[in-house]
Protein backbone atom coordinates (compact mmCIF):
# COMPACT_ATOMS: atom_id res chain seq x y z
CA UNK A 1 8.86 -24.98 -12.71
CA UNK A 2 5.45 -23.39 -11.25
CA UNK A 3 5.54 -21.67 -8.22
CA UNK A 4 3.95 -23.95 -4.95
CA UNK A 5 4.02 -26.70 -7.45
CA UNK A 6 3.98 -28.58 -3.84
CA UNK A 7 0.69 -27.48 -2.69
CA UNK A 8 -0.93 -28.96 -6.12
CA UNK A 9 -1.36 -32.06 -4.12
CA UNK A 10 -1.88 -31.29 -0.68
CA UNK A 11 -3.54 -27.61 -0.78
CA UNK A 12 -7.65 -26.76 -1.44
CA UNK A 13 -7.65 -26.03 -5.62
CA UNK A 14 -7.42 -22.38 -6.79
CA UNK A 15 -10.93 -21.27 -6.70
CA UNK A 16 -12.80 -18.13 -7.66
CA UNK A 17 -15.60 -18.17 -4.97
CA UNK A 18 -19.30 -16.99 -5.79
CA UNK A 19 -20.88 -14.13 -3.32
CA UNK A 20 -23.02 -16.94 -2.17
CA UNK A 21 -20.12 -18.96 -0.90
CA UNK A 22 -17.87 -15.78 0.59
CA UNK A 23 -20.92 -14.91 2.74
CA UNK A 24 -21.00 -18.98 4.13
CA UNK A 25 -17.34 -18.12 5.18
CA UNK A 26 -17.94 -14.74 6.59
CA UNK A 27 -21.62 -15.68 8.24
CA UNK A 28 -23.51 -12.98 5.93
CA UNK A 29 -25.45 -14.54 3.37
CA UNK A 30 -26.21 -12.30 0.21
CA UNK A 31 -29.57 -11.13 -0.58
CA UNK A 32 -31.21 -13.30 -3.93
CA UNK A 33 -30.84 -9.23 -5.72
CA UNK A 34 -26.62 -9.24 -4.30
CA UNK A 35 -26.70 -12.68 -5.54
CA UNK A 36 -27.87 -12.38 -9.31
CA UNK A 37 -25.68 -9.26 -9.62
CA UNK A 38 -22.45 -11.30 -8.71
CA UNK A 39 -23.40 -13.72 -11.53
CA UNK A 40 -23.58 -10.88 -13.38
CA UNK A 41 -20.29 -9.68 -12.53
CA UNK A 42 -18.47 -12.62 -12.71
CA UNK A 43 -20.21 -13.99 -16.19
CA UNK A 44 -18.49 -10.37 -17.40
CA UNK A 45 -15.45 -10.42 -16.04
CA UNK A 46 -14.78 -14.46 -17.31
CA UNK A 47 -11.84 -13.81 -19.45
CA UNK A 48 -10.19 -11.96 -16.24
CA UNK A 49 -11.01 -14.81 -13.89
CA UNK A 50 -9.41 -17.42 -16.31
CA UNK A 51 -5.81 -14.94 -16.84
CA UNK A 52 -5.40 -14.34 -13.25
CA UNK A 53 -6.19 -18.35 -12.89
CA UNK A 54 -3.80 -19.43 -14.91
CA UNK A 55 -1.63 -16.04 -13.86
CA UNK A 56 -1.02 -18.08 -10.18
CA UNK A 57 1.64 -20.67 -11.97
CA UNK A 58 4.28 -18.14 -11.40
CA UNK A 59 2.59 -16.07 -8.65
CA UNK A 60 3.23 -17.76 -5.43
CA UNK A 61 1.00 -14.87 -3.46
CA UNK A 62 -1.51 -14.90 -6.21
CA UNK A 63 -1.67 -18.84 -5.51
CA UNK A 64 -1.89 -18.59 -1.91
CA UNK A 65 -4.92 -15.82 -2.59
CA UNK A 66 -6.59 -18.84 -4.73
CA UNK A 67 -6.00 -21.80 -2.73
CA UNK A 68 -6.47 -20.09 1.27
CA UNK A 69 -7.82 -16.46 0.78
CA UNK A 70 -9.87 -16.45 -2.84
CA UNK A 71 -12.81 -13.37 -1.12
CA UNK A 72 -9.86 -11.63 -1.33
CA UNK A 73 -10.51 -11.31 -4.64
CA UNK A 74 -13.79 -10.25 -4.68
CA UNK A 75 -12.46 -6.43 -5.20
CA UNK A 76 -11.46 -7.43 -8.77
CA UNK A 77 -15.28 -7.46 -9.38
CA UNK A 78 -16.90 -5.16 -7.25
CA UNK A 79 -14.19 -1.79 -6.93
CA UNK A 80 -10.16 -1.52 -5.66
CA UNK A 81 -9.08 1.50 -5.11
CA UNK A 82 -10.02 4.25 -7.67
CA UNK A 83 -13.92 3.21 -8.98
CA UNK A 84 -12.92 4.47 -12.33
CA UNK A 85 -11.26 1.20 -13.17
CA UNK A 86 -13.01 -1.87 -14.88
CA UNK A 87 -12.74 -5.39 -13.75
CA UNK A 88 -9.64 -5.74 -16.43
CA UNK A 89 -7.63 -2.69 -14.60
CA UNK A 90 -8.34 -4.11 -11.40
CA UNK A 91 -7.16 -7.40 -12.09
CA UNK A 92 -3.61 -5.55 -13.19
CA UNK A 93 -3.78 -3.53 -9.68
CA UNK A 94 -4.02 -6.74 -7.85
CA UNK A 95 -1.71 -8.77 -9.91
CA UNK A 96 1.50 -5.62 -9.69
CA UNK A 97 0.56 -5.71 -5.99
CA UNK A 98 1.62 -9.40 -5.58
CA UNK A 99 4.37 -9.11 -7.68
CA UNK A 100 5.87 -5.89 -6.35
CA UNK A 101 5.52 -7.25 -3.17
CA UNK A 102 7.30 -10.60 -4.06
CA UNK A 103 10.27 -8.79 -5.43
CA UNK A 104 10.05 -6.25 -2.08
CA UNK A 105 10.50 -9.38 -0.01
CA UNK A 106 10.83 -12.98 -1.49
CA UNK A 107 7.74 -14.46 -3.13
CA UNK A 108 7.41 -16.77 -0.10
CA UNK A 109 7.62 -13.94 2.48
CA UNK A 110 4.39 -12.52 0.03
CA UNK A 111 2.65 -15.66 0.42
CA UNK A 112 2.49 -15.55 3.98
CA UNK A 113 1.38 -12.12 3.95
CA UNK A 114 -1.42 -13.03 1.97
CA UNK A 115 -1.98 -15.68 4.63
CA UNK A 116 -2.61 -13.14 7.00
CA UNK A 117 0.96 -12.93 8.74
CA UNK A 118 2.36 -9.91 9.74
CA UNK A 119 5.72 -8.40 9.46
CA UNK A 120 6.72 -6.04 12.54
CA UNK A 121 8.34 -3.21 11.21
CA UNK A 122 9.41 -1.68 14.45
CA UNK A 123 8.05 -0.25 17.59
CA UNK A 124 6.84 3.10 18.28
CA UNK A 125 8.38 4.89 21.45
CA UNK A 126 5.36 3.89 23.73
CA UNK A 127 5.24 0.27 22.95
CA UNK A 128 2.38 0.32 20.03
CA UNK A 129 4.19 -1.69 16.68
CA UNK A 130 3.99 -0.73 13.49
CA UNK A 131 3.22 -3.56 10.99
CA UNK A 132 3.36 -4.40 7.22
CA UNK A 133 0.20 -6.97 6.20
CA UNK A 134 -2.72 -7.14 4.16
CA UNK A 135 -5.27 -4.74 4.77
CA UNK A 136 -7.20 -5.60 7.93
CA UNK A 137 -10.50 -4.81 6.90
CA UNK A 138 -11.22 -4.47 3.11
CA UNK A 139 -9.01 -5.29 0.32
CA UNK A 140 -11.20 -2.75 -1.48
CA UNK A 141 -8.74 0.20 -0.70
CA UNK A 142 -5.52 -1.22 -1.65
CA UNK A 143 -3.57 -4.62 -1.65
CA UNK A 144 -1.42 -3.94 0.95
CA UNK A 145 -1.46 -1.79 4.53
CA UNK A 146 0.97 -0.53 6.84
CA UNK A 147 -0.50 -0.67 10.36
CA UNK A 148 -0.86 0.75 13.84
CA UNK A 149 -1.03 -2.19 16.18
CA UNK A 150 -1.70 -2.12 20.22
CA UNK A 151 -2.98 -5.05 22.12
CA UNK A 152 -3.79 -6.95 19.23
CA UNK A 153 -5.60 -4.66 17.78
CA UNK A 154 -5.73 -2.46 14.09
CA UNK A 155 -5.65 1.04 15.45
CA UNK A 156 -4.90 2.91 12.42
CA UNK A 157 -3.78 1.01 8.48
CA UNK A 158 -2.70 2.75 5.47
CA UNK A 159 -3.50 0.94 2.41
CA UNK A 160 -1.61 0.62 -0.84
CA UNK A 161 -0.77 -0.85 -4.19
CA UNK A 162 1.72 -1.45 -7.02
CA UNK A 163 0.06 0.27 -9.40
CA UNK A 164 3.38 -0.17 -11.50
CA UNK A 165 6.91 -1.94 -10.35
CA UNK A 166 8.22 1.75 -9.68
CA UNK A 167 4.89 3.77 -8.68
CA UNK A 168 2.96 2.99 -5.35
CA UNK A 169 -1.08 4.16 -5.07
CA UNK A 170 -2.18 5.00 -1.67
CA UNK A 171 -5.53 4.88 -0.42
CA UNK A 172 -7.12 6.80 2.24
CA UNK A 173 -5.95 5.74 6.16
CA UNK A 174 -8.89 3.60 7.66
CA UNK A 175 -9.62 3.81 11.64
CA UNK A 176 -10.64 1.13 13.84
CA UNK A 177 -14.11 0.12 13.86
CA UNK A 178 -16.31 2.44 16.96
CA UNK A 179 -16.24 -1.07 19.21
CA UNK A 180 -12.02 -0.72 19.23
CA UNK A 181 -12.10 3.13 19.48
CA UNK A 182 -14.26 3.00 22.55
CA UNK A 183 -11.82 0.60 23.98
CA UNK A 184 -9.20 3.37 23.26
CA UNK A 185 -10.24 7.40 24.34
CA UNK A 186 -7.75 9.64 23.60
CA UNK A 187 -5.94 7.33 20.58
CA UNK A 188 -4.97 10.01 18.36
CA UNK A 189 -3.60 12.36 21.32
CA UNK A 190 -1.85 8.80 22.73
CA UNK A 191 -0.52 7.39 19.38
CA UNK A 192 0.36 11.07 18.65
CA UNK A 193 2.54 11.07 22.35
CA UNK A 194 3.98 7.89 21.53
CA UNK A 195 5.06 9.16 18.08
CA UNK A 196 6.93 12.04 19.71
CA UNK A 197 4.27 14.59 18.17
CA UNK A 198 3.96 13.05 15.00
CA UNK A 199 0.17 12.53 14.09
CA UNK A 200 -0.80 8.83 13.35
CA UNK A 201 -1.09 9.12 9.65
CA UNK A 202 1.55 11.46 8.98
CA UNK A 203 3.78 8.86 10.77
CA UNK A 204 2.41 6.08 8.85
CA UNK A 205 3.23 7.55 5.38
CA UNK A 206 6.09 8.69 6.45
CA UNK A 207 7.06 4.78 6.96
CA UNK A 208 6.10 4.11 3.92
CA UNK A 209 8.12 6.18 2.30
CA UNK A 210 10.75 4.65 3.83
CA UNK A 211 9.75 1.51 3.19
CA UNK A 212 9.23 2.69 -0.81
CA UNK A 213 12.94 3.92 -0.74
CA UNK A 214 14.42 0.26 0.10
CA UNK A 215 11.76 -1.42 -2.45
CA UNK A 216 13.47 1.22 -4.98
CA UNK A 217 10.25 2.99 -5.88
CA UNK A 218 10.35 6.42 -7.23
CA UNK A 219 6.41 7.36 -6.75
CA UNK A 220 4.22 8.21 -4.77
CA UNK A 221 0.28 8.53 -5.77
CA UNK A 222 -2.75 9.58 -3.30
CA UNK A 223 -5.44 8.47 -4.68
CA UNK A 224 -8.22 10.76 -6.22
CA UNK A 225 -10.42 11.70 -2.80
CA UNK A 226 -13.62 12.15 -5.55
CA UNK A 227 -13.02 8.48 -6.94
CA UNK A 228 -11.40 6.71 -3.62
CA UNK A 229 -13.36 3.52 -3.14
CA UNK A 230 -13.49 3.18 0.72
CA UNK A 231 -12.23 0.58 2.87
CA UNK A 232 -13.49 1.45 6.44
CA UNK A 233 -13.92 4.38 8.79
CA UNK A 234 -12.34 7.06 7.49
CA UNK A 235 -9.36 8.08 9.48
CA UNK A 236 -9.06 12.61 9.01
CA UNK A 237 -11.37 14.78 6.81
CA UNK A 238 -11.04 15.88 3.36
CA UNK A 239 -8.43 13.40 2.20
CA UNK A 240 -7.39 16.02 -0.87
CA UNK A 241 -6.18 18.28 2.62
CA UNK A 242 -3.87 15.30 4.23
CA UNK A 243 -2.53 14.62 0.79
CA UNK A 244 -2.02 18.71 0.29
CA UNK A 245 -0.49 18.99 4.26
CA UNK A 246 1.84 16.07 3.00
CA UNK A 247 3.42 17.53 0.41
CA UNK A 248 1.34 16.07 -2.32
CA UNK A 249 0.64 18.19 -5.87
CA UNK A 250 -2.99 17.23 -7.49
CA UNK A 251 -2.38 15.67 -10.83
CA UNK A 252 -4.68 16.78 -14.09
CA UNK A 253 -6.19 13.08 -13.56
CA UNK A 254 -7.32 14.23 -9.73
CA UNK A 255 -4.71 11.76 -8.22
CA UNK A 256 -1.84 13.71 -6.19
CA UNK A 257 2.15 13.01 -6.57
CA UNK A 258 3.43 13.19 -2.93
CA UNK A 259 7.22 13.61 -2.17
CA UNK A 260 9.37 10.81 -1.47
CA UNK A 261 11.96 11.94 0.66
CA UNK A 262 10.88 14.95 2.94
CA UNK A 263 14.29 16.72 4.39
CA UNK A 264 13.88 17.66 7.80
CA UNK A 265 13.02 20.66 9.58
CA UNK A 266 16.58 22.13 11.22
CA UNK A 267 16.82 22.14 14.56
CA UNK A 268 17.62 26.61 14.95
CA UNK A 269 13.65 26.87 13.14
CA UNK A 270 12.06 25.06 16.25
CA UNK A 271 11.04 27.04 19.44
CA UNK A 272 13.70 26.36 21.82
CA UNK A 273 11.42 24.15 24.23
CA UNK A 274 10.61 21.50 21.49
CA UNK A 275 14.23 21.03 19.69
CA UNK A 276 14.95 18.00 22.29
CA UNK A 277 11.64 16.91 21.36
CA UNK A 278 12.31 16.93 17.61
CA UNK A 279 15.90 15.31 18.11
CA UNK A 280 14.38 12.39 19.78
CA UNK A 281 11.69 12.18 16.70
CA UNK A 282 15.01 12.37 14.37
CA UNK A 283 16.52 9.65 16.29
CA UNK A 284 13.82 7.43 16.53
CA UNK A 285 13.27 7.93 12.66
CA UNK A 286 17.04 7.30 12.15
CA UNK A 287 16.83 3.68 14.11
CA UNK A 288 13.66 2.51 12.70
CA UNK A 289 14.88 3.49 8.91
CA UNK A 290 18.22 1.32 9.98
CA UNK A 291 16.09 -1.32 11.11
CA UNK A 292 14.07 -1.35 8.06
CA UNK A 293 17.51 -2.58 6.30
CA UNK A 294 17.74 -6.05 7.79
CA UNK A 295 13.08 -6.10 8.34
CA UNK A 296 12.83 -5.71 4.62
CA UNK A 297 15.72 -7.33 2.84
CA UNK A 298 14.76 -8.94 -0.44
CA UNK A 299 15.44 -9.38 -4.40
CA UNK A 300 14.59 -4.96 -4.61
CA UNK A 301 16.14 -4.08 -1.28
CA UNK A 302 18.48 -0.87 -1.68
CA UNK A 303 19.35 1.84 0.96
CA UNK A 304 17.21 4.65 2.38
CA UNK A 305 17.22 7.79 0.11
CA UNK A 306 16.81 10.15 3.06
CA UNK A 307 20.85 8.92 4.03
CA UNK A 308 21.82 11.00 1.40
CA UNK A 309 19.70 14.08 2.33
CA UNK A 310 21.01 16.56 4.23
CA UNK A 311 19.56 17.18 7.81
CA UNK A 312 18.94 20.46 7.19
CA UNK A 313 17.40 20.32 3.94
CA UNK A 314 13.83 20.54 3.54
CA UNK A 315 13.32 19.99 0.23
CA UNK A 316 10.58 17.40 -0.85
CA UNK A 317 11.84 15.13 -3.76
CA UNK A 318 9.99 13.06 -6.19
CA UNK A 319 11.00 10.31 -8.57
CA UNK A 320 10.11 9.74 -11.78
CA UNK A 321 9.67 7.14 -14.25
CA UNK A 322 12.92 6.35 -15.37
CA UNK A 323 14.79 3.78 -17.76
CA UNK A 324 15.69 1.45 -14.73
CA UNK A 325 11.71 0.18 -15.02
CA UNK A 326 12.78 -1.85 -17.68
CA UNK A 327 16.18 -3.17 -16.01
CA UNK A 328 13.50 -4.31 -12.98
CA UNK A 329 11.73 -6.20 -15.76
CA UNK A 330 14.55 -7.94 -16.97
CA UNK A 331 15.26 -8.80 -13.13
CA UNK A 332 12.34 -10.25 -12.23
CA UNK A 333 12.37 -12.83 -15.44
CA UNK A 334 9.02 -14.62 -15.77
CA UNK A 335 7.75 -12.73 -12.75
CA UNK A 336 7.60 -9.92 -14.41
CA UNK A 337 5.63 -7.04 -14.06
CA UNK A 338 3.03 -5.52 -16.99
CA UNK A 339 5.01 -2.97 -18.62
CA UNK A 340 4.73 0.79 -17.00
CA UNK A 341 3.66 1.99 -20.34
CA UNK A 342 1.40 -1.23 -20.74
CA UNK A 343 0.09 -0.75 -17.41
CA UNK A 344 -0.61 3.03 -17.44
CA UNK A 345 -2.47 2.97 -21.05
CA UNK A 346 -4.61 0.24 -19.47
CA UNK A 347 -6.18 3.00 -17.10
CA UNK A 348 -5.97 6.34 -19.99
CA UNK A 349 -6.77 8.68 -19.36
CA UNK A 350 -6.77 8.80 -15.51
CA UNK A 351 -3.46 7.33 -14.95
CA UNK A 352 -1.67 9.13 -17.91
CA UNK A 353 2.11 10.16 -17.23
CA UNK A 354 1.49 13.89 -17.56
CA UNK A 355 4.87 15.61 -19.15
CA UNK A 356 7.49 16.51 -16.62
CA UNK A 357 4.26 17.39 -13.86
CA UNK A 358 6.84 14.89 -11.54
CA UNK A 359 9.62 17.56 -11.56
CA UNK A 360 7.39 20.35 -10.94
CA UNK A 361 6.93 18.58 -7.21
CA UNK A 362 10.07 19.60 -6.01
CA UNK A 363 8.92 22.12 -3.52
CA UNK A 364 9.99 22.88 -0.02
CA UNK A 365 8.11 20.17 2.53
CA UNK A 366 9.72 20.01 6.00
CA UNK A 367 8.62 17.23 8.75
């Protein structure tokens, strides 16, 4: 049975709009030069438009995209993510993003993600909530976004992708636009209070990982800062020095492999006037991750890694590719993912599985 099968007579047709008719929706209309080069694009990337067409039978996000949300597809053509990838690769990234996200959660629960809902993942300490959606902005820096929300507002999103059923790709962290931020003085100091000293972004991929560890993904990927196709006001400098301060080890292909469980720093290492501090962070941490549990449960759902780490640890660990990709393939049936090997020789040689470079990233990383 296709998926939506229900919305094939009562839902707008899957559609694959022109430039010309995204900028009717949005209220900018292309130049005649933006115009002819989208023909362009599209006339080139017709076999791709036809698979992921015919792809939305048993995608029930990828047929919500089509029917409610098809500019979000415009990325396929014009750059998502890394700008080394052709309109074939891209069409992959956005395709393991659905999917991965449909086995996270429940294809429906996808859907309405795609939709624009929103699923509150908790709140921070001074009231702001942190939120799991599509990218607020652009989908041109990943799929999907954890967010920073206060008063209705996007404060602060991480993007992301499945670039393969066990391997995330993050993009850069994308501000609010200078209208929101004057609304705001003193975010990063405030959202920084609120996250009992833990800076905005740090605390956002620091979710993630969490989030990663119930979805049962073993990797983490920063994207390559000198190929990163951007998705809005840059949120810190150099992104190669956030991905290095996280942990992260720079890959031969310029990508970085960041840890996905960070033990935590022991209490007797902290100046005496900040261990209450800390404890409160730990505890906080401890409720959200618990939370997470019943927030994210779906058909990948497993338990937090960091349960099994001790407290005073501090040792950064990093999955690798493993034999249980294929098990996940066999799960998901005719939802199933493009093979890791499949997927990764699609994008040689910048996404090659370089030897046992994984193992090599378990260093010492303490938050």
């Amino acid at each position: 049975m296709t998926t939506m099968s229900v919305l094939d007579r009562f839902a707008p047709p899957r559609h694959w709009p022109s430039l010309a008719e995204i900028g009717q929706l949005t209220g900018q209309p292309p130049s005649l030069a933006e115009r002819l080069a989208d023909r362009l694009r599209r006339a080139r990337a017709a076999a791709v438009r036809q698979r992921l067409l015919a792809e939305a039978e048993h995608c029930a996000p990828l047929d919500a995209l089509l029917r409610f949300q098809p500019q979000g597809l415009q990325p396929v053509l014009t750059g998502l993510v890394d700008d080394r990838l052709d309109a074939g690769q891209r069409a992959d990234l956005l395709l393991n993003s659905l999917r991965g996200m449909a086995m996270a959660l429940g294809a429906h629960r996808a859907a309405a993600l795609v939709l624009g809902e929103s699923l509150v993942l908790g709140p921070l300490p001074g009231g702001t909530q942190i939120a799991l959606g599509r990218p607020s902005a652009s989908w041109a820096g990943g799929v999907w976004a954890l967010r920073l929300v206060g008063h209705g507002q996007v404060l602060l999103s991480l993007p992301f992708s499945f670039l393969t059923p066990d391997t995330l790709l993050l993009g850069a962290a994308v501000g609010a636009p200078a209208p929101v931020l004057a609304g705001h003085p003193g975010l990063v100091r405030r959202l920084t209070a609120e996250a009992l000293g833990l800076p905005p972004d740090h605390l956002l991929l620091q979710l993630l990982r969490l989030c990663a560890q119930r979805w049962r993904v073993s990797d983490l990927w920063g994207v390559d800062p000198g190929h990163q196709i951007p998705a809005g006001p840059p949120w810190h400098p150099p992104l190669s020095a956030f991905w290095q301060d996280a942990g992260g080890l720079r890959r031969p292909d310029g990508h970085w492999l960041l840890p996905l469980v960070v033990g935590r720093r022991p209490l007797e290492d902290v100046d005496p006037g900040q261990r209450a501090l800390l404890q409160a962070r730990h505890d906080w941490l401890d409720r959200l991750d618990a939370g997470l549990a019943q927030v994210l449960a779906g058909p990948r759902a497993g338990g937090s890694v960091h349960q099994h780490v001790g407290a005073g640890g501090g040792q950064a660990v990093v999955g690798q590719h493993g034999g249980h990709v294929r098990q996940v393939q066999a799960e998901v049936g005719d939802q199933g993912f493009l093979g890791v090997e499949q997927a990764l020789d699609r994008v040689q040689p910048q996404f090659a599985v370089v030897g046992d470079h994984a193992g090599q990233a378990q260093h010492r990383a303490q938050a």
